[in-house]
Protein backbone atom coordinates (compact mmCIF):
# COMPACT_ATOMS: atom_id res chain seq x y z
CA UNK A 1 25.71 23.04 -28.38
CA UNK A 2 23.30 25.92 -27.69
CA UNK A 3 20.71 24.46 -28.94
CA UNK A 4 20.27 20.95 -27.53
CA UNK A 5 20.25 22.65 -24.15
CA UNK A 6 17.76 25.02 -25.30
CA UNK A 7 15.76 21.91 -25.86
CA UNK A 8 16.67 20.78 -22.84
CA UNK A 9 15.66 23.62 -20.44
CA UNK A 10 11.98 23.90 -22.67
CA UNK A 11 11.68 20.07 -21.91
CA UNK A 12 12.46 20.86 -18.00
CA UNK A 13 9.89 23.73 -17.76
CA UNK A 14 7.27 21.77 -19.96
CA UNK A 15 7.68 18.92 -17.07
CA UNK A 16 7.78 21.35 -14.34
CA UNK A 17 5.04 22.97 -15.22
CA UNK A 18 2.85 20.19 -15.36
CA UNK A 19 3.52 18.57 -11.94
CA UNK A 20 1.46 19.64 -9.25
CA UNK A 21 2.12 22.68 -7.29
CA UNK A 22 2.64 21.71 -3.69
CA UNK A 23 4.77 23.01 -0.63
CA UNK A 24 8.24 21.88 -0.64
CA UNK A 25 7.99 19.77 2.37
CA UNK A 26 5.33 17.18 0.39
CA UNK A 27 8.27 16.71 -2.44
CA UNK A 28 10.89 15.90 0.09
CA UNK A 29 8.36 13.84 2.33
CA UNK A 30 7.66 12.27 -1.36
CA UNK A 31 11.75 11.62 -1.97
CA UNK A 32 12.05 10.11 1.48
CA UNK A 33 9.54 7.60 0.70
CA UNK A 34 11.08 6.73 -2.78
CA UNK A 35 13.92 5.59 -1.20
CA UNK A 36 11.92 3.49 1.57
CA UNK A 37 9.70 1.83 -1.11
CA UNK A 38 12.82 0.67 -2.96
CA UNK A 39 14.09 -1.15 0.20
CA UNK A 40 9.86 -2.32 0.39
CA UNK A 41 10.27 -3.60 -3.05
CA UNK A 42 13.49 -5.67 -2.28
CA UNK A 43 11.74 -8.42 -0.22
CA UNK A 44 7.69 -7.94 -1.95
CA UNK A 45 7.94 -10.28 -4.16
CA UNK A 46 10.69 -13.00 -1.94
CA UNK A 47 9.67 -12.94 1.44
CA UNK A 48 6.98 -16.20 1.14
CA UNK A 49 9.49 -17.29 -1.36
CA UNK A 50 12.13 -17.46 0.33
CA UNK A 51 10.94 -18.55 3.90
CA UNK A 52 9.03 -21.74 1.86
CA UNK A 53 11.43 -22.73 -0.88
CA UNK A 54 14.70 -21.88 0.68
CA UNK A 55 14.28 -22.24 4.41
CA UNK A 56 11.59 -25.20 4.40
CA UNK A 57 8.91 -23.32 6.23
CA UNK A 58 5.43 -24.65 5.03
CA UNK A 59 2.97 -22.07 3.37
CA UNK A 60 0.41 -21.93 6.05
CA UNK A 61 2.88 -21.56 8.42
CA UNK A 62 4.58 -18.44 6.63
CA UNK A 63 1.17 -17.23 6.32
CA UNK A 64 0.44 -16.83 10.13
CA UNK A 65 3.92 -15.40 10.55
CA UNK A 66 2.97 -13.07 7.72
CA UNK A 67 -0.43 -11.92 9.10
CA UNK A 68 1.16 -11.82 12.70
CA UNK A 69 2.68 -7.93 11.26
CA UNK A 70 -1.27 -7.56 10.65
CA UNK A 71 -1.78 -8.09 14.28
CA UNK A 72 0.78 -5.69 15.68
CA UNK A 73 -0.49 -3.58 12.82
CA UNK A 74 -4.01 -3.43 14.63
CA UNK A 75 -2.63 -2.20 18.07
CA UNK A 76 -0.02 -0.10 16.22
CA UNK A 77 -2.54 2.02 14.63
CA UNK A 78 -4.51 2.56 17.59
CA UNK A 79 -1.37 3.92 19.28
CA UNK A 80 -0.30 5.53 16.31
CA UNK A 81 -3.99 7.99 16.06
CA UNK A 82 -2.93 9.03 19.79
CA UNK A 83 0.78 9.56 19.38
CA UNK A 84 -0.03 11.34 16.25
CA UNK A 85 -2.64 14.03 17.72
CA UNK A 86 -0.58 14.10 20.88
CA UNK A 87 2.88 16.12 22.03
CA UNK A 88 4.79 13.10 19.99
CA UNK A 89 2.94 14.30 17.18
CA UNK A 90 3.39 13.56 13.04
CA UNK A 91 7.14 13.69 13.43
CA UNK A 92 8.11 11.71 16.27
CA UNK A 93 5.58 8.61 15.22
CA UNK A 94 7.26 8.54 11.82
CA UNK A 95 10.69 8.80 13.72
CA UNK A 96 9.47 6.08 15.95
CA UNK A 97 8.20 4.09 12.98
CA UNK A 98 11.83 4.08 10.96
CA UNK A 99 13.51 2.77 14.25
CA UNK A 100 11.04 -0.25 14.73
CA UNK A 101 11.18 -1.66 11.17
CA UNK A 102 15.21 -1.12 10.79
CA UNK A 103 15.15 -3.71 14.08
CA UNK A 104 12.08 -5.55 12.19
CA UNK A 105 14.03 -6.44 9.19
CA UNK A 106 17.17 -7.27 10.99
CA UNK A 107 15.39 -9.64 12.61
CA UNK A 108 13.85 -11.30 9.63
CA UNK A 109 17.10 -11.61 8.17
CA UNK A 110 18.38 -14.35 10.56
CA UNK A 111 14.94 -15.78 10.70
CA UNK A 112 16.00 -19.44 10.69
CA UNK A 113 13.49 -20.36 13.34
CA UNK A 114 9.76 -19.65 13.18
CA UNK A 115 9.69 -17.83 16.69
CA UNK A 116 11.84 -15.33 14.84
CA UNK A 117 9.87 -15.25 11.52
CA UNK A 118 7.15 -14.42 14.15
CA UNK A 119 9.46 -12.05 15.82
CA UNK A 120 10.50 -10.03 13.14
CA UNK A 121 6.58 -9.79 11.35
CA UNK A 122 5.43 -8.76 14.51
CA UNK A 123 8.25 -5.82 15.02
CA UNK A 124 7.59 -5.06 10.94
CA UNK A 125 3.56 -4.59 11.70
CA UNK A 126 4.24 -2.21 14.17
CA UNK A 127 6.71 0.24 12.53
CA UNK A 128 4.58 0.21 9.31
CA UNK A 129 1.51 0.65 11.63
CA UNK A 130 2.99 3.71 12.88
CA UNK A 131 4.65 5.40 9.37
CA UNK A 132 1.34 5.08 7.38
CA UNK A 133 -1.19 7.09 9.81
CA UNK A 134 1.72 9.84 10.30
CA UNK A 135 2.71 9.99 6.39
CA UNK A 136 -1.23 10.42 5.55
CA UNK A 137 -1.53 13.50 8.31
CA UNK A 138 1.51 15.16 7.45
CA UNK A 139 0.65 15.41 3.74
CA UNK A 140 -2.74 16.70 4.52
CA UNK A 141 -1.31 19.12 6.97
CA UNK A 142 0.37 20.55 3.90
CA UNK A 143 -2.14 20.43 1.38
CA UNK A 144 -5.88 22.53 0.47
CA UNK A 145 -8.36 20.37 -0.52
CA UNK A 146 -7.51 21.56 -3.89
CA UNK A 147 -4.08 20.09 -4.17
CA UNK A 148 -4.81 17.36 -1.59
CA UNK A 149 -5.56 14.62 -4.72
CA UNK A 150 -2.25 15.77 -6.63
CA UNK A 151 -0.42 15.37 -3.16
CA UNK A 152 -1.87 11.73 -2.31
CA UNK A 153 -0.85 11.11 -6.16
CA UNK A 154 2.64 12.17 -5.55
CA UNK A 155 3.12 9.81 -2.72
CA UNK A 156 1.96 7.00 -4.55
CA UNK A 157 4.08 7.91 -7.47
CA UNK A 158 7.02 7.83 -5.01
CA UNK A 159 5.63 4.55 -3.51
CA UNK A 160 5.41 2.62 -7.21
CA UNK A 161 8.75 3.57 -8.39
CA UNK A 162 10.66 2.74 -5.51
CA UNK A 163 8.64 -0.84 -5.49
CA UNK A 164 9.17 -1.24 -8.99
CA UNK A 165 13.24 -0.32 -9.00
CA UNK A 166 13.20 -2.40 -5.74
CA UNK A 167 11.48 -5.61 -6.89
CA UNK A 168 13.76 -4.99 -10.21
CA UNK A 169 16.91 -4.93 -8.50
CA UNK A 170 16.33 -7.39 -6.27
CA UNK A 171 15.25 -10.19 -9.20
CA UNK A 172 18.67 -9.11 -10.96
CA UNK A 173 20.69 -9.77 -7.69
CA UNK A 174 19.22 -13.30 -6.71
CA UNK A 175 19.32 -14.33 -9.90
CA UNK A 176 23.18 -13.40 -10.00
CA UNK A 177 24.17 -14.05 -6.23
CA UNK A 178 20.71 -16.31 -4.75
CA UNK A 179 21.28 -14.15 -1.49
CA UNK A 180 17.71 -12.94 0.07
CA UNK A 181 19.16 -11.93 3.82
CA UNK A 182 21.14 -9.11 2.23
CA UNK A 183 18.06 -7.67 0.89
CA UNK A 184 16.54 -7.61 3.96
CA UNK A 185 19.93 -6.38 5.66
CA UNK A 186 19.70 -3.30 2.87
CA UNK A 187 16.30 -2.51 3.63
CA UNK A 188 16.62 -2.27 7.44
CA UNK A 189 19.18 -0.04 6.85
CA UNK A 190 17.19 2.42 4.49
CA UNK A 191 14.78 2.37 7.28
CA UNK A 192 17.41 4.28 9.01
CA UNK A 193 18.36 6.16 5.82
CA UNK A 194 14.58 7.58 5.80
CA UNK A 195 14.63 8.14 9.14
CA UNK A 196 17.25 10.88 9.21
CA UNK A 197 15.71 12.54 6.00
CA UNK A 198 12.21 12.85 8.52
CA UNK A 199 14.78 14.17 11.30
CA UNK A 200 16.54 16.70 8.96
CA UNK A 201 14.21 17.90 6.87
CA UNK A 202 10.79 17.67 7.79
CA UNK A 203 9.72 19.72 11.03
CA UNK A 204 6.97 19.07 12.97
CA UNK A 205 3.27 20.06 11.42
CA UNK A 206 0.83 19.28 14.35
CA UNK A 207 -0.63 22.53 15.10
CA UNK A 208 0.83 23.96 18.33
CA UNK A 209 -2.87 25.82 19.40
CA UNK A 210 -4.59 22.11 18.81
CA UNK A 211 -5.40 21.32 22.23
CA UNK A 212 -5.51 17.30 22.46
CA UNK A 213 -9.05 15.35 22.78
CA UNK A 214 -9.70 13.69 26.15
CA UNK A 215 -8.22 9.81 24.72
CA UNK A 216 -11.93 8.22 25.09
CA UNK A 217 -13.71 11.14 23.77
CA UNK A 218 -11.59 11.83 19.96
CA UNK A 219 -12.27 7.70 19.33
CA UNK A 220 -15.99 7.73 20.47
CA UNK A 221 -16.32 10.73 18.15
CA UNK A 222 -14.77 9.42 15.22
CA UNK A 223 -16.69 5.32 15.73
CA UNK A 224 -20.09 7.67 16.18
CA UNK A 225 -19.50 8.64 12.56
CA UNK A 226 -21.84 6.56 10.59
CA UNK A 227 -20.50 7.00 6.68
CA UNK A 228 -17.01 7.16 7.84
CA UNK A 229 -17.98 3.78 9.60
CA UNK A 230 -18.98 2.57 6.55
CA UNK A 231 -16.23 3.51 4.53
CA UNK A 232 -13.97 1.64 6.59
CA UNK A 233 -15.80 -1.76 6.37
CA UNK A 234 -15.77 -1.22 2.22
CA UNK A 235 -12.00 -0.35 2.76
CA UNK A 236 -11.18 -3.48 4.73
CA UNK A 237 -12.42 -5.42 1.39
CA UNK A 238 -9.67 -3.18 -0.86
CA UNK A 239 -6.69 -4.04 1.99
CA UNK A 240 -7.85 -7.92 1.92
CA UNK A 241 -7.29 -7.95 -1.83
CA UNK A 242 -3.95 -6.08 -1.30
CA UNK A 243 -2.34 -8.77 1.21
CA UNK A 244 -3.22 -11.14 -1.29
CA UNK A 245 -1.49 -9.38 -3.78
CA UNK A 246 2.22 -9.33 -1.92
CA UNK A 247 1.68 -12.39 0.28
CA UNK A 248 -0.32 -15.26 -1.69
CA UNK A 249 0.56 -14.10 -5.46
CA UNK A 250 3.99 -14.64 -5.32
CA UNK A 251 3.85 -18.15 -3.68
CA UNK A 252 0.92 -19.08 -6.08
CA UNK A 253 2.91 -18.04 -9.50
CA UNK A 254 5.69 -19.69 -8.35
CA UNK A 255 4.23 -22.82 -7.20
CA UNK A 256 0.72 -23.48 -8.71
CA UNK A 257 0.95 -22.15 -12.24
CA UNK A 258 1.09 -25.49 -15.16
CA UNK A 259 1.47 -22.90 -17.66
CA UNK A 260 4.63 -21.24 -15.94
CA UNK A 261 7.97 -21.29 -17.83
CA UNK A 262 9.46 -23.23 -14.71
CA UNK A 263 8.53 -26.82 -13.23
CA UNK A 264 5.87 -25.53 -11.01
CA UNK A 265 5.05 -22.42 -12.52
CA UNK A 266 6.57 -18.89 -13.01
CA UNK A 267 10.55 -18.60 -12.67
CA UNK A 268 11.64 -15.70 -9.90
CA UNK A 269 13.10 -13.71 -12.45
CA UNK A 270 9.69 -13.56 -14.75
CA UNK A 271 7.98 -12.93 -11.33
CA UNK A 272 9.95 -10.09 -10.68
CA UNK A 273 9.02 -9.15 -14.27
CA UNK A 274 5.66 -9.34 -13.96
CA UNK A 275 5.65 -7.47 -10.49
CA UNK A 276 8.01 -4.49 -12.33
CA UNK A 277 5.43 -4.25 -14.96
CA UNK A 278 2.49 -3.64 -12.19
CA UNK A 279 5.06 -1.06 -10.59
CA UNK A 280 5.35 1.07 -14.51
CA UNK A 281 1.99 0.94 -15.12
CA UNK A 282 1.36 2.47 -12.00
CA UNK A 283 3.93 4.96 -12.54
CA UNK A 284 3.33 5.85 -15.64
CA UNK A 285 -0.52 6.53 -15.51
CA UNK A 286 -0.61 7.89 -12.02
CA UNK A 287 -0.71 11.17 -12.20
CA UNK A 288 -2.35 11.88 -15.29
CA UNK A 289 -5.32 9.30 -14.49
CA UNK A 290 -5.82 10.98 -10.79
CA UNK A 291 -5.85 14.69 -12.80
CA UNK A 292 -8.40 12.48 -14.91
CA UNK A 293 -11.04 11.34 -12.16
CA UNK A 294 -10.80 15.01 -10.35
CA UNK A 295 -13.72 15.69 -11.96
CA UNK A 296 -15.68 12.41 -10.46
CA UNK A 297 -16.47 12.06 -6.56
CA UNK A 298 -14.20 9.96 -5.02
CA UNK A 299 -16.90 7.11 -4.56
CA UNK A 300 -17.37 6.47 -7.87
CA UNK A 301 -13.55 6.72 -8.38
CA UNK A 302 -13.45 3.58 -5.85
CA UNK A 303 -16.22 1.93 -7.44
CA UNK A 304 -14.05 1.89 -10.68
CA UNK A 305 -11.02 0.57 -8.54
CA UNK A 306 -13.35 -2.26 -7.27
CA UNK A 307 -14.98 -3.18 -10.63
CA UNK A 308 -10.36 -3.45 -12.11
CA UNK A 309 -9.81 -5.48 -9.44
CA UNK A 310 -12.60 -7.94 -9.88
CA UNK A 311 -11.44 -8.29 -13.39
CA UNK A 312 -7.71 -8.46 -12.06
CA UNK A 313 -8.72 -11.58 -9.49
CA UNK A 314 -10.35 -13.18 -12.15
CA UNK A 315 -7.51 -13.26 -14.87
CA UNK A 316 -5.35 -14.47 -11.72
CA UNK A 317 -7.68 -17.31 -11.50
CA UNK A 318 -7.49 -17.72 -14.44
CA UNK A 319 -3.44 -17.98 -14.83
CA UNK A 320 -3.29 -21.15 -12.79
CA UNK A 321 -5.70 -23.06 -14.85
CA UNK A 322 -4.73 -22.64 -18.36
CA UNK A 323 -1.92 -25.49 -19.56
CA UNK A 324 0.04 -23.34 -21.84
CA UNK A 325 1.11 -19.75 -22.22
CA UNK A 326 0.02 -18.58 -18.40
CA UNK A 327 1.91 -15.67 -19.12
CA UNK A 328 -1.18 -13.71 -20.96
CA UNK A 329 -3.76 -14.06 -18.26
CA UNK A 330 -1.22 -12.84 -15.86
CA UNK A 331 0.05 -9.89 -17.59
CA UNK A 332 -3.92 -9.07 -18.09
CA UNK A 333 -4.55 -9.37 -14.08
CA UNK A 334 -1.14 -7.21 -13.58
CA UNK A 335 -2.74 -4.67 -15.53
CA UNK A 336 -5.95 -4.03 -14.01
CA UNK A 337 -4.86 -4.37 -10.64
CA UNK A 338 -2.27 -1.60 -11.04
CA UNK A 339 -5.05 0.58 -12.75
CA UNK A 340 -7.08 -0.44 -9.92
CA UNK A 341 -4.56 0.76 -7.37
CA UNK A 342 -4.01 4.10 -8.76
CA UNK A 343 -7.60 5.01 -8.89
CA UNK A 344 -7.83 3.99 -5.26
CA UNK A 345 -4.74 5.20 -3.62
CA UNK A 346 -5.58 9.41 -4.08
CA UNK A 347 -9.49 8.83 -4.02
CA UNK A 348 -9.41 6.94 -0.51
CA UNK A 349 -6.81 9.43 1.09
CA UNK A 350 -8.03 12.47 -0.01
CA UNK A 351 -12.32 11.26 1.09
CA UNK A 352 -10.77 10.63 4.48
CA UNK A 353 -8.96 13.86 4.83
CA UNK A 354 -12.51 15.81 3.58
CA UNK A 355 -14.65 13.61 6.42
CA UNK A 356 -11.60 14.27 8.95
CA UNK A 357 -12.00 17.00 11.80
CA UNK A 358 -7.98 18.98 12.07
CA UNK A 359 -7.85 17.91 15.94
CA UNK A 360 -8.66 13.97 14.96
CA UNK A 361 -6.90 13.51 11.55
CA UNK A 362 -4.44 11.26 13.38
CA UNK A 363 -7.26 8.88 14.68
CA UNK A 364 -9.45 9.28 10.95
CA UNK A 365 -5.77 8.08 9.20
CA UNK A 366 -5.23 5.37 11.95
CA UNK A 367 -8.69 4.09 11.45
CA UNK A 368 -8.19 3.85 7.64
CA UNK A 369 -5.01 2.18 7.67
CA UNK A 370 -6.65 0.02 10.49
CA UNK A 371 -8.02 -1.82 7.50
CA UNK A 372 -4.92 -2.44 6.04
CA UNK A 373 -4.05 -4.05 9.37
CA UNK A 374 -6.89 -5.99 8.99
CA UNK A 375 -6.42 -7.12 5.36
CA UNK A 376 -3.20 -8.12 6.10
CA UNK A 377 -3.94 -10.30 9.63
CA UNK A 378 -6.49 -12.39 7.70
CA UNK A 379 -5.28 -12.11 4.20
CA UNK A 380 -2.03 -13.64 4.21
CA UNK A 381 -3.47 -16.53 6.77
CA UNK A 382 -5.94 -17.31 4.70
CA UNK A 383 -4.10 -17.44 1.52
CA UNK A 384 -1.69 -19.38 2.61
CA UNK A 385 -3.66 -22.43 4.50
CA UNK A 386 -5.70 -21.84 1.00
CA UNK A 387 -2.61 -22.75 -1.15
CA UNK A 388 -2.15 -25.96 1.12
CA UNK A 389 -5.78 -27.02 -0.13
CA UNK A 390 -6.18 -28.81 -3.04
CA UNK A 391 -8.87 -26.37 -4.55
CA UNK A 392 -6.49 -23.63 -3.66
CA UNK A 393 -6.96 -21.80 -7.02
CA UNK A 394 -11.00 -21.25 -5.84
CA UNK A 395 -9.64 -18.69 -3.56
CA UNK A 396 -9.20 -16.08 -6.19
CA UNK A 397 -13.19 -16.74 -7.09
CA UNK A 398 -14.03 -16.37 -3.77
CA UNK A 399 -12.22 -13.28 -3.72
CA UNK A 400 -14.04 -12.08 -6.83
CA UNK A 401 -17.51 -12.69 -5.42
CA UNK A 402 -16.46 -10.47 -2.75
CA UNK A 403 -16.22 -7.56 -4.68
CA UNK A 404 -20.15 -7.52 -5.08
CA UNK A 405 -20.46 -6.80 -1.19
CA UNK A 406 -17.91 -4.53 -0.98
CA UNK A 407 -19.54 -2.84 -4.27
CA UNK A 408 -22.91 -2.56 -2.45
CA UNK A 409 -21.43 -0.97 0.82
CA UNK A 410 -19.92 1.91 -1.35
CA UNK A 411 -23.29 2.65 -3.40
CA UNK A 412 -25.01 2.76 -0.13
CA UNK A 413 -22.60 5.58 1.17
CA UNK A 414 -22.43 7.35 -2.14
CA UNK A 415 -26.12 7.63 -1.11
CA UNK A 416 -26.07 8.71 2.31
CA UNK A 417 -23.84 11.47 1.26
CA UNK A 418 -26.04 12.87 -1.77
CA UNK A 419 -28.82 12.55 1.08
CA UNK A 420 -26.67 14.08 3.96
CA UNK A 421 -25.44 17.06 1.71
CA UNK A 422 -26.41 17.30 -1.43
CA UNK A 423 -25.20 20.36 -2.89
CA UNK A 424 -21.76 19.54 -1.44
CA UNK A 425 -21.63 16.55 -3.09
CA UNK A 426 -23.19 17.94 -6.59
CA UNK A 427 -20.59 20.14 -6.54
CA UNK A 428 -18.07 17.11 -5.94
CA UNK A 429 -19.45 15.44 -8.68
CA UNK A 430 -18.88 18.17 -11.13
């Protein structure tokens, strides 16, 4: 008996000493969100799904009620870079944030009109608009820029496992019991559930002595920033690609796939499948890849994201045009995209937090996730009056060529900042 849990305790310390070294508060912040990515993984993969196939709403109309969140999500994140420098600060807005999605998903539960699909999107938007901003200050609040990278890697760490167990567990209960309001029922109420971990255990990290920016003057400041400008415009490219990626895929493997294992395409269990595999790739490499591409400036690291998810929009293309056997080209896209996602997750965070002043980190987080606002307003729009087309597949091309501007914008900036301060970012780059 002695010595199993000698192996045991050597295989604990081996583990614990190779996770990242951070401040207690980042590991709880990092459980909390675990358990509010499993309820986000409950209704990723079934929300188009299950407004189209089961409640007869048509895809370009689930698409506007889908990118309606996006436009919430714009004025959300506005609000949320002044609540988050303000008195409120990064503990009320994430407090703030659990109450409006619980109420969010509630709402989409009963959505059996599309006022109320509307409703419930726009409610969703807002809390999410809120949470992301606050999550991305409070972590860098509690990291150097040493650690920051590990930190940003932990978070999405939590973030992919609780999709993955999420979109797992919910395949395995509609298959069994075909009930998608309960999963939205659940995941309101871990909204709640995360919001009294925030409450309990995280305290407040705004800086007491931070005396607030005149409103006007901390977002002329930040727009009057001329690379950070330009990162956002490259960023919006990343977030358009991501809306496609939980609003359009599902609907399109489901529906548009003659190489499927089902009548139109992919079955919802294989879906979930396929969508779990994306989640444990991303778990599995995220950590030791980010540890990886420490070494490379975080421009490049994006450029490698952007150059994965070409690749990854291409195979997806490329799943609804082959007659047999669509299940290879789709693992292949599955597989880049998630590489793609954890070289971009860390690298994006932790560039903002270096170009970020302390007293405007709320409004340089707010920004940034402004893009993901913007990604998902016209993303899911788009791809859904797409899929009513009868090119609809083209979309994905379209998509690809896109990468080639956003791939342009990003060597331009890697240039500005060699040119702006070179020995800062020589020693970045080594």
């Amino acid at each position: 008996m002695g010595q199993p849990a000698q192996l045991l305790n050597s295989l604990i310390d081996r583990v614990a000493a190779w996770l990242p070294t951070l401040r207690r508060e980042v590991w709880i912040l990092a459980a909390g969100q675990l358990l509010l990515f499993i309820g986000q993984g409950f209704t990723l993969v079934y929300a188009s799904i299950f407004f189209v196939n089961q409640l007869g709403f048509s895809s370009t109309q689930v698409g506007l009620a889908l990118s309606s969140s996006g436009l919430s999500g714009l004025a959300g994140r506005f609000l949320a870079g002044n609540l988050i420098d303000s008195r409120l600060g990064r503990r009320g807005t994430l407090l703030l944030a659990a109450v409006f999605s619980a109420v969010a998903c509630a709402c989409l539960a009963f959505a059996d009109t599309f006022t109320l699909l509307v409703s419930g999107n726009l409610l969703l938007g807002l809390g999410l608009s809120l949470y992301w901003p606050a999550t991305l200050a409070v972590t860098a609040d509690l990291t150097t820029p040493e650690n920051r990278a590990d930190a940003f890697a932990l978070t999405q760490l939590s973030n992919n496992l609780g999709l993955g167990l999420g979109a797992l567990l919910a395949g395995q209960y509609i298959a069994m019991a075909g009930s998608y309001r309960a999963l939205f029922l659940t995941k309101g109420l871990i909204y709640l559930i995360f919001g009294g971990v925030i409450y309990v255990a995280i305290a407040e990290t705004r800086q007491a002595r931070m005396t607030p920016l005149k409103l006007a003057q901390g977002w002329l400041q930040t727009l009057t920033h001329r690379p950070f400008v330009l990162f956002l415009v490259a960023n919006t490219f990343f977030a358009l690609y991501g809306a496609q990626l939980s609003s359009t895929l599902p609907l399109y493997l489901a529906n548009f796939v003659p190489g499927g294992n089902a009548a139109a395409g992919f079955s919802e269990r294989l879906i979930s499948g396929l969508f779990f595999w994306h989640a444990l790739l991303k778990i599995i490499g995220q950590l030791p890849i980010t540890r990886w591409v420490k070494r490379i400036d975080h421009i490049s690291t994006l450029l490698m994201a952007l150059t994965l998810w070409a690749g990854g929009l291409l195979f997806i293309w490329l799943t609804g045009t082959v007659p047999t056997a669509a299940i290879a080209p789709a693992l292949f896209a599955f597989s880049l995209i998630a590489i793609a996602e954890v070289l971009y997750g860390p690298s994006t965070s932790a560039l903002v937090g270096e170009m970020a002043p302390l007293d405007r980190r709320g409004i340089y987080f707010s920004l940034e996730s402004e893009c993901w606002a913007l990604g998902f307003l016209v993303g899911p729009a788009l791809g859904g009056w797409a899929l009513d087309q009868p090119a609809g597949a083209n979309l994905w091309l379209a998509l690809v060529s896109s990468t080639g501007l956003a791939g342009a914008l990003l060597l331009y900036l890697k240039q500005q900042r060699l040119t702006a301060d070179p020995t800062t970012a020589a020693q970045t780059e080594s």
